[in-house]
PDB file of N, CA and C in Angstrom:
ATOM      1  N   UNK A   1     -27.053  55.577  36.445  1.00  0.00           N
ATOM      2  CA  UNK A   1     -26.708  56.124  37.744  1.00  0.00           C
ATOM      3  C   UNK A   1     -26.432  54.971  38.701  1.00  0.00           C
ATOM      4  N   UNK A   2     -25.419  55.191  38.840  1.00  0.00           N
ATOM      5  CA  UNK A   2     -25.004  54.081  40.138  1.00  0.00           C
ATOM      6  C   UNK A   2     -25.984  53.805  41.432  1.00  0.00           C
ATOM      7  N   UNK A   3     -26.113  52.999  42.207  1.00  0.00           N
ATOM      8  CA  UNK A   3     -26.966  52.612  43.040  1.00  0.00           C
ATOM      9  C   UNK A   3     -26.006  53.736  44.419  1.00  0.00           C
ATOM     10  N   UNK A   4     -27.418  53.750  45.243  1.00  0.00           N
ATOM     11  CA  UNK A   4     -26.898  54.436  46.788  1.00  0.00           C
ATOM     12  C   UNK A   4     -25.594  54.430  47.150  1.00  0.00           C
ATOM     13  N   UNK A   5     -25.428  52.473  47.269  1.00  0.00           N
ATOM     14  CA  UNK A   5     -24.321  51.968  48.359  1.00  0.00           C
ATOM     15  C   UNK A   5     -22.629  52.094  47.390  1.00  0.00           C
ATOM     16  N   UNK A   6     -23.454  52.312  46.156  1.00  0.00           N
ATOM     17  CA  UNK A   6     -21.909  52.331  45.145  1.00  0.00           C
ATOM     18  C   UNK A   6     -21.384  53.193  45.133  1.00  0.00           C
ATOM     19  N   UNK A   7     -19.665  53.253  45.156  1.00  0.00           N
ATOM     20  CA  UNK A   7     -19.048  53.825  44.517  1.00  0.00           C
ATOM     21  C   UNK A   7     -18.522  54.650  43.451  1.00  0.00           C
ATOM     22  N   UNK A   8     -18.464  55.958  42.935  1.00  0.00           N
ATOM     23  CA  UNK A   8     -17.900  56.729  42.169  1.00  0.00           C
ATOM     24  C   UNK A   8     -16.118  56.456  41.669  1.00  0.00           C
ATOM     25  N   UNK A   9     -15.600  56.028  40.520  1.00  0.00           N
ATOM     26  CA  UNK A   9     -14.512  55.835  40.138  1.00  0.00           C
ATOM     27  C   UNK A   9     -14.013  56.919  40.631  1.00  0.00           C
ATOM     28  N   UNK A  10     -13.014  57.365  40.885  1.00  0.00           N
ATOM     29  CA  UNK A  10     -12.379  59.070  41.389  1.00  0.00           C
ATOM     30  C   UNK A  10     -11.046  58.810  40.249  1.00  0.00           C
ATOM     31  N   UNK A  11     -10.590  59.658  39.466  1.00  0.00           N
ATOM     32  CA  UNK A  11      -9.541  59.136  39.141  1.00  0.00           C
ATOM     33  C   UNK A  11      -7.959  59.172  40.032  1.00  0.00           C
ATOM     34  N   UNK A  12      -7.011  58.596  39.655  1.00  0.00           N
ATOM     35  CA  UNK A  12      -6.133  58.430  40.777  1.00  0.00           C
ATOM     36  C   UNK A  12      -5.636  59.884  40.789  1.00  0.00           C
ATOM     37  N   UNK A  13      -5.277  60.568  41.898  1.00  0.00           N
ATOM     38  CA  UNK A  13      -4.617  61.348  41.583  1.00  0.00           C
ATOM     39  C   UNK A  13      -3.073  62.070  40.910  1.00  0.00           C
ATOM     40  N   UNK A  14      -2.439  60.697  41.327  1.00  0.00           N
ATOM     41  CA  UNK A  14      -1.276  60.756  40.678  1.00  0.00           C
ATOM     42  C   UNK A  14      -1.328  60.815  38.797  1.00  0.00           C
ATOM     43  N   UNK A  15      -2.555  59.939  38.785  1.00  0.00           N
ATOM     44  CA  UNK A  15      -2.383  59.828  36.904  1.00  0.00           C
ATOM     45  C   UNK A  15      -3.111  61.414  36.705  1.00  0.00           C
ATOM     46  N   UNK A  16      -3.717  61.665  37.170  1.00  0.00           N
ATOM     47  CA  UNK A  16      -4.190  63.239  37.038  1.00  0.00           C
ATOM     48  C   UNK A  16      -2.940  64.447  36.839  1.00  0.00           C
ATOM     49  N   UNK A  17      -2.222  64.422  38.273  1.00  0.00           N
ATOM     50  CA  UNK A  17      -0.560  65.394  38.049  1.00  0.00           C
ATOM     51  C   UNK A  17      -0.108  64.873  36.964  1.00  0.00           C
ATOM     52  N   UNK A  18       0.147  63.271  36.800  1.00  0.00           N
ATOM     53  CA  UNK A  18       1.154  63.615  35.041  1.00  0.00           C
ATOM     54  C   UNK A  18       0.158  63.913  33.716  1.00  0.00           C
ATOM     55  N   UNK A  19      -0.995  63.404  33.466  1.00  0.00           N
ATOM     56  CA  UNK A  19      -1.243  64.590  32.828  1.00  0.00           C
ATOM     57  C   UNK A  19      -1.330  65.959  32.973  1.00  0.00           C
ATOM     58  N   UNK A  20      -1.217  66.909  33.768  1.00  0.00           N
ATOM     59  CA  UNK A  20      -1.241  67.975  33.973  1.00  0.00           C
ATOM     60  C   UNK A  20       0.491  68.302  33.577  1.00  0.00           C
ATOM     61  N   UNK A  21       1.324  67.550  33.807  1.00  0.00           N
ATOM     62  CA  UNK A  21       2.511  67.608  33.763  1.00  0.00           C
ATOM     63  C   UNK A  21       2.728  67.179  32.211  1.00  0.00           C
ATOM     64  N   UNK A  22       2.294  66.574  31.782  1.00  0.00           N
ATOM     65  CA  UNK A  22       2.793  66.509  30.022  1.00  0.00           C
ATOM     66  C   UNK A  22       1.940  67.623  29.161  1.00  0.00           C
ATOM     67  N   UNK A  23       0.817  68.334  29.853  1.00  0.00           N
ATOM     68  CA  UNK A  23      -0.392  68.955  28.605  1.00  0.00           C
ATOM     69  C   UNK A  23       0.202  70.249  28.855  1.00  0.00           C
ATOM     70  N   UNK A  24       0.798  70.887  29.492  1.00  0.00           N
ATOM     71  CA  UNK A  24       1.202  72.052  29.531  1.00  0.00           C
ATOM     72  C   UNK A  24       2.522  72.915  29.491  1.00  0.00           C
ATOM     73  N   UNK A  25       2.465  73.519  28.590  1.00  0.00           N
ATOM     74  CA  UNK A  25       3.211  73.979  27.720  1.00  0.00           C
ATOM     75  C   UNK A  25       4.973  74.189  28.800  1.00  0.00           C
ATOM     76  N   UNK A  26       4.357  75.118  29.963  1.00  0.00           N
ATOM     77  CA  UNK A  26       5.389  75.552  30.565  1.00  0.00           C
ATOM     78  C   UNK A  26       5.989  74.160  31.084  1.00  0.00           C
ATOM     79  N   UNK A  27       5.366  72.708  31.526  1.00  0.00           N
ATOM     80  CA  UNK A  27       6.035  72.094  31.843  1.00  0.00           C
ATOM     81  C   UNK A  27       7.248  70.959  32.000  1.00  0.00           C
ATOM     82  N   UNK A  28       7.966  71.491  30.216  1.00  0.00           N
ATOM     83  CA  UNK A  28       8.907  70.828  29.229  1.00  0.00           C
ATOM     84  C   UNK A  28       9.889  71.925  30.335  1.00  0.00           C
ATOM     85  N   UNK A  29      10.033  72.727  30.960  1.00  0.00           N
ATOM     86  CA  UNK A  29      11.299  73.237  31.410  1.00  0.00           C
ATOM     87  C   UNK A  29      11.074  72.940  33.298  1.00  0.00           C
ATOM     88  N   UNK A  30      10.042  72.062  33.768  1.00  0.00           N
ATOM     89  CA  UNK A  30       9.956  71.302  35.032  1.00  0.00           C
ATOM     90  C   UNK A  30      11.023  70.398  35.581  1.00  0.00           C
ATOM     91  N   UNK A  31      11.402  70.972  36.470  1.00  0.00           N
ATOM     92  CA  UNK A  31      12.563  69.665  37.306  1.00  0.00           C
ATOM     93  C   UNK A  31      12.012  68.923  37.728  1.00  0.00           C
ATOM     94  N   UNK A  32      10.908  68.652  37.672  1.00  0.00           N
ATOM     95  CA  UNK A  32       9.927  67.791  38.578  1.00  0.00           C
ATOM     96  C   UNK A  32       9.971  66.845  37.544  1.00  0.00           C
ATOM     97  N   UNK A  33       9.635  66.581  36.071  1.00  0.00           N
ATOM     98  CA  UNK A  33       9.473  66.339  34.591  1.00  0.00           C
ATOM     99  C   UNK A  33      10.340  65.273  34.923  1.00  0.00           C
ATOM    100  N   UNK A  34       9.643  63.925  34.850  1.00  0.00           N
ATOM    101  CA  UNK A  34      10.389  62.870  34.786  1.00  0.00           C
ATOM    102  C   UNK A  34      10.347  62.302  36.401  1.00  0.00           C
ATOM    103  N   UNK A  35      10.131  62.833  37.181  1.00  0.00           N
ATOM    104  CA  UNK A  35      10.061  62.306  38.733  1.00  0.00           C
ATOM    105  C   UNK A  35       8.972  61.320  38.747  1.00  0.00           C
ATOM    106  N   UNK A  36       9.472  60.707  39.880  1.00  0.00           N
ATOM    107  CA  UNK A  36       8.109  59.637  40.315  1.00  0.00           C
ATOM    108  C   UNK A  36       7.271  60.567  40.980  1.00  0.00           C
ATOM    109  N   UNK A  37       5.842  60.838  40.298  1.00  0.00           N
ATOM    110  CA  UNK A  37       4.724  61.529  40.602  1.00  0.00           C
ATOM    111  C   UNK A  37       4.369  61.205  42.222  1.00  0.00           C
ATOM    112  N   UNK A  38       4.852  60.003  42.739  1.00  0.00           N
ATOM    113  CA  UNK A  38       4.204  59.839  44.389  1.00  0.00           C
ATOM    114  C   UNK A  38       4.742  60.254  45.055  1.00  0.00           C
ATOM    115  N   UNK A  39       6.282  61.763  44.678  1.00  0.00           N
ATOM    116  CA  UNK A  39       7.170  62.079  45.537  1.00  0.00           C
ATOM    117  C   UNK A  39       6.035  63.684  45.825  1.00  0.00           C
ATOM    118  N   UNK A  40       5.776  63.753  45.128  1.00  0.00           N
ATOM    119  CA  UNK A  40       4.985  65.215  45.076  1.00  0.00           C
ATOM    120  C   UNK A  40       3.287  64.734  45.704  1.00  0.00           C
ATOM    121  N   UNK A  41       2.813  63.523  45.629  1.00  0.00           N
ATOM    122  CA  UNK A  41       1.638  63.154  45.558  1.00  0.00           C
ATOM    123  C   UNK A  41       1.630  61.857  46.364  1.00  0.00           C
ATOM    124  N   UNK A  42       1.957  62.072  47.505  1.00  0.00           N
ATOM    125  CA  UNK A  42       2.578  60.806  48.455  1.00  0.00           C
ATOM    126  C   UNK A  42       0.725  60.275  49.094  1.00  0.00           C
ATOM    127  N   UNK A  43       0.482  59.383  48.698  1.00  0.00           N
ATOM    128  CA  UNK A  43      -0.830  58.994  49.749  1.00  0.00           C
ATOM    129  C   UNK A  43      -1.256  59.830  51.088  1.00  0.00           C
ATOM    130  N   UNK A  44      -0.096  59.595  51.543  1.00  0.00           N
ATOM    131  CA  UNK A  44      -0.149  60.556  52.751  1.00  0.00           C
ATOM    132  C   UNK A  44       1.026  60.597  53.245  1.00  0.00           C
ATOM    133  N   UNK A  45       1.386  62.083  53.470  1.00  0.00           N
ATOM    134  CA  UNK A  45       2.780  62.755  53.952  1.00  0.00           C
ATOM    135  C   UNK A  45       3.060  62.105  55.401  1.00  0.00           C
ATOM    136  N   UNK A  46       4.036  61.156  55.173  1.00  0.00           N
ATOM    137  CA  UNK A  46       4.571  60.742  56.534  1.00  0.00           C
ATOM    138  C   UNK A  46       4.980  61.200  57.847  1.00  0.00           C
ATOM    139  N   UNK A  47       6.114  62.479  56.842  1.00  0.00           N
ATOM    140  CA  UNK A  47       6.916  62.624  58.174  1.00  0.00           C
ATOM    141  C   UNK A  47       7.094  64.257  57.254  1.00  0.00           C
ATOM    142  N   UNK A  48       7.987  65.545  58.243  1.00  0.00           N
ATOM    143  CA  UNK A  48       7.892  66.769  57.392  1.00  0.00           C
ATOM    144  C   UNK A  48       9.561  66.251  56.479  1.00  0.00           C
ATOM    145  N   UNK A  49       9.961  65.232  56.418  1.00  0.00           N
ATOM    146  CA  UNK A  49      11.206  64.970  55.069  1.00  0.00           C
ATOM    147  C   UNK A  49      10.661  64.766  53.991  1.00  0.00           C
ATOM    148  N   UNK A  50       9.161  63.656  53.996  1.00  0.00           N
ATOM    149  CA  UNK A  50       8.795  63.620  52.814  1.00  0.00           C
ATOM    150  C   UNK A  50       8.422  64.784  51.801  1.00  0.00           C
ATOM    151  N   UNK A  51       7.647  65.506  52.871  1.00  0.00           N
ATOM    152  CA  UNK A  51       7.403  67.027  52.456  1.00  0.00           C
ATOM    153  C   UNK A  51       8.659  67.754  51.576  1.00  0.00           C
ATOM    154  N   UNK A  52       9.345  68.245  52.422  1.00  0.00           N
ATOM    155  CA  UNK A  52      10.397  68.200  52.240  1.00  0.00           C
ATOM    156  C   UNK A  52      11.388  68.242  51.246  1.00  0.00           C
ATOM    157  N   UNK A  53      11.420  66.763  50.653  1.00  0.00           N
ATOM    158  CA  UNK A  53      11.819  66.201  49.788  1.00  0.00           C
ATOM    159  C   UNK A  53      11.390  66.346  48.834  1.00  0.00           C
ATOM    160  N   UNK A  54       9.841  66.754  48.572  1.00  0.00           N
ATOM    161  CA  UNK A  54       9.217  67.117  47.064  1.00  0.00           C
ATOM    162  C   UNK A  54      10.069  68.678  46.664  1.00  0.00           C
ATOM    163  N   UNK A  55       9.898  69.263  48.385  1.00  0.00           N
ATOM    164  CA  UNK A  55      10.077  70.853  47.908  1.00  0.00           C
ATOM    165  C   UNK A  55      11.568  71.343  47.417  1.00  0.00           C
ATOM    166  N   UNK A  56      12.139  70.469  47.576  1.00  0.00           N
ATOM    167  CA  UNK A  56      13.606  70.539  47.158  1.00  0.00           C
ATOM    168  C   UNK A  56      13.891  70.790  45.870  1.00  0.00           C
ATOM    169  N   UNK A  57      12.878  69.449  45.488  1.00  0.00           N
ATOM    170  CA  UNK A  57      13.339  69.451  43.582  1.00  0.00           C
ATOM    171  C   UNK A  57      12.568  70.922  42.844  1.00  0.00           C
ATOM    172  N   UNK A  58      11.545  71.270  43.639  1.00  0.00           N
ATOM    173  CA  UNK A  58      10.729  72.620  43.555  1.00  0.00           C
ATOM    174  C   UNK A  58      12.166  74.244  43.888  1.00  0.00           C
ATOM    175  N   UNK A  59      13.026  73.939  44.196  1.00  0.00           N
ATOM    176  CA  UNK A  59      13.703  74.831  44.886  1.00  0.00           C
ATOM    177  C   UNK A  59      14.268  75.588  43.837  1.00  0.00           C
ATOM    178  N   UNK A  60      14.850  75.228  42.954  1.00  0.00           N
ATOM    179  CA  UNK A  60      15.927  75.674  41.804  1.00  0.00           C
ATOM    180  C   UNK A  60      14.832  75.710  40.456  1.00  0.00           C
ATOM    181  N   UNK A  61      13.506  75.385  40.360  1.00  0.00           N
ATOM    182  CA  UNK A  61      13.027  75.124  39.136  1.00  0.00           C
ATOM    183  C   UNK A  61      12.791  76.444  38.165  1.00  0.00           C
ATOM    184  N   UNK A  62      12.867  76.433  37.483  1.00  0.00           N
ATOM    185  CA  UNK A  62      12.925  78.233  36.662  1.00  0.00           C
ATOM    186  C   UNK A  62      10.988  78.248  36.324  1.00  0.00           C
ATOM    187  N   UNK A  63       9.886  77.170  36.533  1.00  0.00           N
ATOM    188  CA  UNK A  63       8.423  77.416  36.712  1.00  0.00           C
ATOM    189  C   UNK A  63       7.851  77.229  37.656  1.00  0.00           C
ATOM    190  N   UNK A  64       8.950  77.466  38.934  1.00  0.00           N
ATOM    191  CA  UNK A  64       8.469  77.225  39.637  1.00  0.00           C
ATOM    192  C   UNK A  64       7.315  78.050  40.251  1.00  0.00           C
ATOM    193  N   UNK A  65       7.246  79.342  39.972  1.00  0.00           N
ATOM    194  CA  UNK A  65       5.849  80.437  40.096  1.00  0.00           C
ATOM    195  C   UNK A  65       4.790  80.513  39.429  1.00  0.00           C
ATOM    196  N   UNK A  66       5.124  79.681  38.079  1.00  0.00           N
ATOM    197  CA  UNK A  66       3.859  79.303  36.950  1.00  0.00           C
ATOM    198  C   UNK A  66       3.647  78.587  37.658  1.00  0.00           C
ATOM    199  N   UNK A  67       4.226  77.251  38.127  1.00  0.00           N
ATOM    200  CA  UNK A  67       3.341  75.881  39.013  1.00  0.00           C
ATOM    201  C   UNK A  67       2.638  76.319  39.752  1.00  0.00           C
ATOM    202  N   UNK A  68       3.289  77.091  40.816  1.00  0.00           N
ATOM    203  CA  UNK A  68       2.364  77.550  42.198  1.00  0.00           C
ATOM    204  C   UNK A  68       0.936  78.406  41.612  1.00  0.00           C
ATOM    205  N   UNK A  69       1.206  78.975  40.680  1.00  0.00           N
ATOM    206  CA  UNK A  69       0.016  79.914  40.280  1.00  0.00           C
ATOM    207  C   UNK A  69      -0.904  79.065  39.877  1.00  0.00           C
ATOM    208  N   UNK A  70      -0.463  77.592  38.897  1.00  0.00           N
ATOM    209  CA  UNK A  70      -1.447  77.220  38.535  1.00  0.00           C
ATOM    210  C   UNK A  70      -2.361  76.631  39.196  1.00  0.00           C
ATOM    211  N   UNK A  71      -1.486  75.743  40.324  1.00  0.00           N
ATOM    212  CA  UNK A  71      -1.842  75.604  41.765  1.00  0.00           C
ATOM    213  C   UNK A  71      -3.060  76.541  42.287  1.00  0.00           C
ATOM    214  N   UNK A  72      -2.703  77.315  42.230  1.00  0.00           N
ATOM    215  CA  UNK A  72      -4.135  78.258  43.070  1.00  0.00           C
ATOM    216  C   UNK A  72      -5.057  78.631  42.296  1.00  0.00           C
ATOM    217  N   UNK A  73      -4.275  78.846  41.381  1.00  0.00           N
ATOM    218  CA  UNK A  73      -5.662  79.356  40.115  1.00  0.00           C
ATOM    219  C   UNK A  73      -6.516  77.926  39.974  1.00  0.00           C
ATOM    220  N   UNK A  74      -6.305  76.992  39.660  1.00  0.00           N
ATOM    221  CA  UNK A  74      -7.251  75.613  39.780  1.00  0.00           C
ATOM    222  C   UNK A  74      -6.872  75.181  40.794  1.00  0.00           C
ATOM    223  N   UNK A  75      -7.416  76.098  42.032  1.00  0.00           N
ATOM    224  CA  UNK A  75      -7.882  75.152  43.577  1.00  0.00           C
ATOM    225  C   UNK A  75      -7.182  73.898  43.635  1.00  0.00           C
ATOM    226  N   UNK A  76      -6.262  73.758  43.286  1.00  0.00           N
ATOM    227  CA  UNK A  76      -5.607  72.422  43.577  1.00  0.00           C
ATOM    228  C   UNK A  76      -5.503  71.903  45.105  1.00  0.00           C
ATOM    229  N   UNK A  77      -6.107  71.076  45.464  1.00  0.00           N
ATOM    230  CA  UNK A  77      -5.812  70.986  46.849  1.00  0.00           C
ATOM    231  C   UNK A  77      -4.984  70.038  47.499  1.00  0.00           C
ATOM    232  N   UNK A  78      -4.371  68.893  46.940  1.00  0.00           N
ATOM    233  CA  UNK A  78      -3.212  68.165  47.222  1.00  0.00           C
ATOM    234  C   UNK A  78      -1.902  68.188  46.433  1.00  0.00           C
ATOM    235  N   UNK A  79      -1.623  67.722  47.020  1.00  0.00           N
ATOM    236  CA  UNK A  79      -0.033  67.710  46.391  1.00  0.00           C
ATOM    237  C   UNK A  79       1.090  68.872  46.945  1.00  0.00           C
ATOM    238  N   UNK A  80       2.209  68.410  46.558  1.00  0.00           N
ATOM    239  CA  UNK A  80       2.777  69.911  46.309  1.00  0.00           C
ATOM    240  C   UNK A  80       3.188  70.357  44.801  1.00  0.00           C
ATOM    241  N   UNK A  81       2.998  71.860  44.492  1.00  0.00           N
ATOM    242  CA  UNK A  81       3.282  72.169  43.816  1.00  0.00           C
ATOM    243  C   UNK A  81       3.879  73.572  43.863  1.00  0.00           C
ATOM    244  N   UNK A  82       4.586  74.099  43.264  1.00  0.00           N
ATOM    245  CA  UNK A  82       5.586  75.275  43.115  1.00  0.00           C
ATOM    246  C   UNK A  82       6.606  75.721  44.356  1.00  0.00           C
ATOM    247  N   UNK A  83       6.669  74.112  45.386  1.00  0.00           N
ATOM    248  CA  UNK A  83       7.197  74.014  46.419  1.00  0.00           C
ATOM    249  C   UNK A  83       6.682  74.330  47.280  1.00  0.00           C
ATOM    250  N   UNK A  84       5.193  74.263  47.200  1.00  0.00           N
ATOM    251  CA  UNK A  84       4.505  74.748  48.274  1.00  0.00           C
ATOM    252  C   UNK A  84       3.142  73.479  48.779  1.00  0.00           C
ATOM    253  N   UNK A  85       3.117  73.324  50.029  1.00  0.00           N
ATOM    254  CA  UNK A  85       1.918  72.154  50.411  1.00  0.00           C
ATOM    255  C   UNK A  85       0.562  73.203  49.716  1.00  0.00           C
ATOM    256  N   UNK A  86      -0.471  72.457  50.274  1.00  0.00           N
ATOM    257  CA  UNK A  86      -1.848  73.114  50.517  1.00  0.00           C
ATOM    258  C   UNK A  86      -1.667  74.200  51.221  1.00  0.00           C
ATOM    259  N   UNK A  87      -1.799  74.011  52.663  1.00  0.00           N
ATOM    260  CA  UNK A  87      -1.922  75.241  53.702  1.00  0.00           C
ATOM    261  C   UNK A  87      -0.873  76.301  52.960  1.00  0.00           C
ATOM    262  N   UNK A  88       0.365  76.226  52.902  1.00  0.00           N
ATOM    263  CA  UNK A  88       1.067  77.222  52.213  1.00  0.00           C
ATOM    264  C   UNK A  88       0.817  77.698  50.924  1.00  0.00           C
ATOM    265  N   UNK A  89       0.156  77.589  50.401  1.00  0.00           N
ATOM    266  CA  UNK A  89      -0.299  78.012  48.991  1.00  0.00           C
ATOM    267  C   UNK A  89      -1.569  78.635  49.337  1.00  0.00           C
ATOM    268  N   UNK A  90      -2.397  77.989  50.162  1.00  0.00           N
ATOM    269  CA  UNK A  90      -3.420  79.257  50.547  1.00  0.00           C
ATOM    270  C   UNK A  90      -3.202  80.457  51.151  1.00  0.00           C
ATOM    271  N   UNK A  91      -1.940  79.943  52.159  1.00  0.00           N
ATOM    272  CA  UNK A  91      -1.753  81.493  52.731  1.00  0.00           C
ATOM    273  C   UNK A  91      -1.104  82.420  52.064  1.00  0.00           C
ATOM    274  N   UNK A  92      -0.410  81.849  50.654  1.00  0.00           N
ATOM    275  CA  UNK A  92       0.238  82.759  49.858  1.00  0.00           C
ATOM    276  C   UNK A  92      -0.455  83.142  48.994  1.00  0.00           C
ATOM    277  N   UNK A  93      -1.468  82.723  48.508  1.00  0.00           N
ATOM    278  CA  UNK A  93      -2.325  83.454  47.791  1.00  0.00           C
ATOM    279  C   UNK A  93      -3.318  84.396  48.536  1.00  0.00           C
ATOM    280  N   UNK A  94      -3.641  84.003  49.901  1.00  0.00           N
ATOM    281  CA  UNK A  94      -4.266  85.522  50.367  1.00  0.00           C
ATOM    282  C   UNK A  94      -3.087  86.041  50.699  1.00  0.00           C
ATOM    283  N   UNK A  95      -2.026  86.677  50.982  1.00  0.00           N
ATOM    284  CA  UNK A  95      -1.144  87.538  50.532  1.00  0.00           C
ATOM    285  C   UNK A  95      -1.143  88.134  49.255  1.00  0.00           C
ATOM    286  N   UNK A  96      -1.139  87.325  48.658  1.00  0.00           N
ATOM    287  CA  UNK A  96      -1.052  87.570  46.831  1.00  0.00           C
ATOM    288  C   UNK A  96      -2.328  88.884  46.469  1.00  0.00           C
ATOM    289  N   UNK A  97      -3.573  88.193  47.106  1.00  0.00           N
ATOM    290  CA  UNK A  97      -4.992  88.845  46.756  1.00  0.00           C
ATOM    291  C   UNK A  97      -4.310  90.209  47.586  1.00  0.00           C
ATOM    292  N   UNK A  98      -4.067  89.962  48.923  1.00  0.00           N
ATOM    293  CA  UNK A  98      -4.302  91.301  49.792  1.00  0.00           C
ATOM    294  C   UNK A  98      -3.379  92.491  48.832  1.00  0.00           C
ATOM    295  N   UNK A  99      -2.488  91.843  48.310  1.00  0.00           N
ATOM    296  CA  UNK A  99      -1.052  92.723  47.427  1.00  0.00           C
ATOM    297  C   UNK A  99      -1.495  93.277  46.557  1.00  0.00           C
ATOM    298  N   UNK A 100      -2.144  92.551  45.971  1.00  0.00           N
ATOM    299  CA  UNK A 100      -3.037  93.110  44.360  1.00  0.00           C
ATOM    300  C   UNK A 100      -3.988  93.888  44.436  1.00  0.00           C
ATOM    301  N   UNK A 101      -5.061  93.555  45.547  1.00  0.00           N
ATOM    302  CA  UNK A 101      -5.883  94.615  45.724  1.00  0.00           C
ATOM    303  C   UNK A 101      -5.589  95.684  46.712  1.00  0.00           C
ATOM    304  N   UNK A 102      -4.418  95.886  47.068  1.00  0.00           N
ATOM    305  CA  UNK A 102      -4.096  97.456  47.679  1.00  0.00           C
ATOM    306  C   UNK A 102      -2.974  98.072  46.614  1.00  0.00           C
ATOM    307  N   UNK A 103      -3.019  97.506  45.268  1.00  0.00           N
ATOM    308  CA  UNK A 103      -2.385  98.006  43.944  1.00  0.00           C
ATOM    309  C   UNK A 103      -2.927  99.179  43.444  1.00  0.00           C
TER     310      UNK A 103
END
């Protein structure tokens, strides 16, 4: 066990998205597949182009609703995925819940 004042390794997050991006099945038909992972996973979103700019390549993708789902289904909380930030993926999934449960 590490001491008080130490540090926990975290892994990076970017090497985290590309594995998530090579182990899963749906993501051989990703437009994202092959991108530089820091366009989706920017340290910190500069300006709303960078944003932006991830959600673009998200725009035309044919998984792009598997991403977002997987997105919410594992609490993902950075990045973008299925063209959607954080805040927008939460508010679309309570939509999602409110939809399903008045099914």
């Amino acid at each position: 066990m590490p001491a008080p004042h130490q540090h926990l390794a975290i892994p990076d997050l970017a090497e985290v998205a590309y594995e998530i991006l090579y182990e899963r099945p749906w993501t051989a038909d990703a437009l994202c597949l092959g991108s530089d992972v820091e366009l989706f996973f920017p340290e910190q979103y500069r300006t709303k182009e960078d944003i932006e700019q991830a959600k673009a390549v998200c725009l035309d993708c044919p998984v792009r609703l598997t991403c977002l789902e997987y997105a919410v289904d594992n609490r993902i909380k950075e990045g973008v995925w299925g063209g959607m930030t954080r805040r927008e993926r939460q508010a679309w999934n309570k939509r999602r819940t409110i939809h399903l449960e008045a099914a």
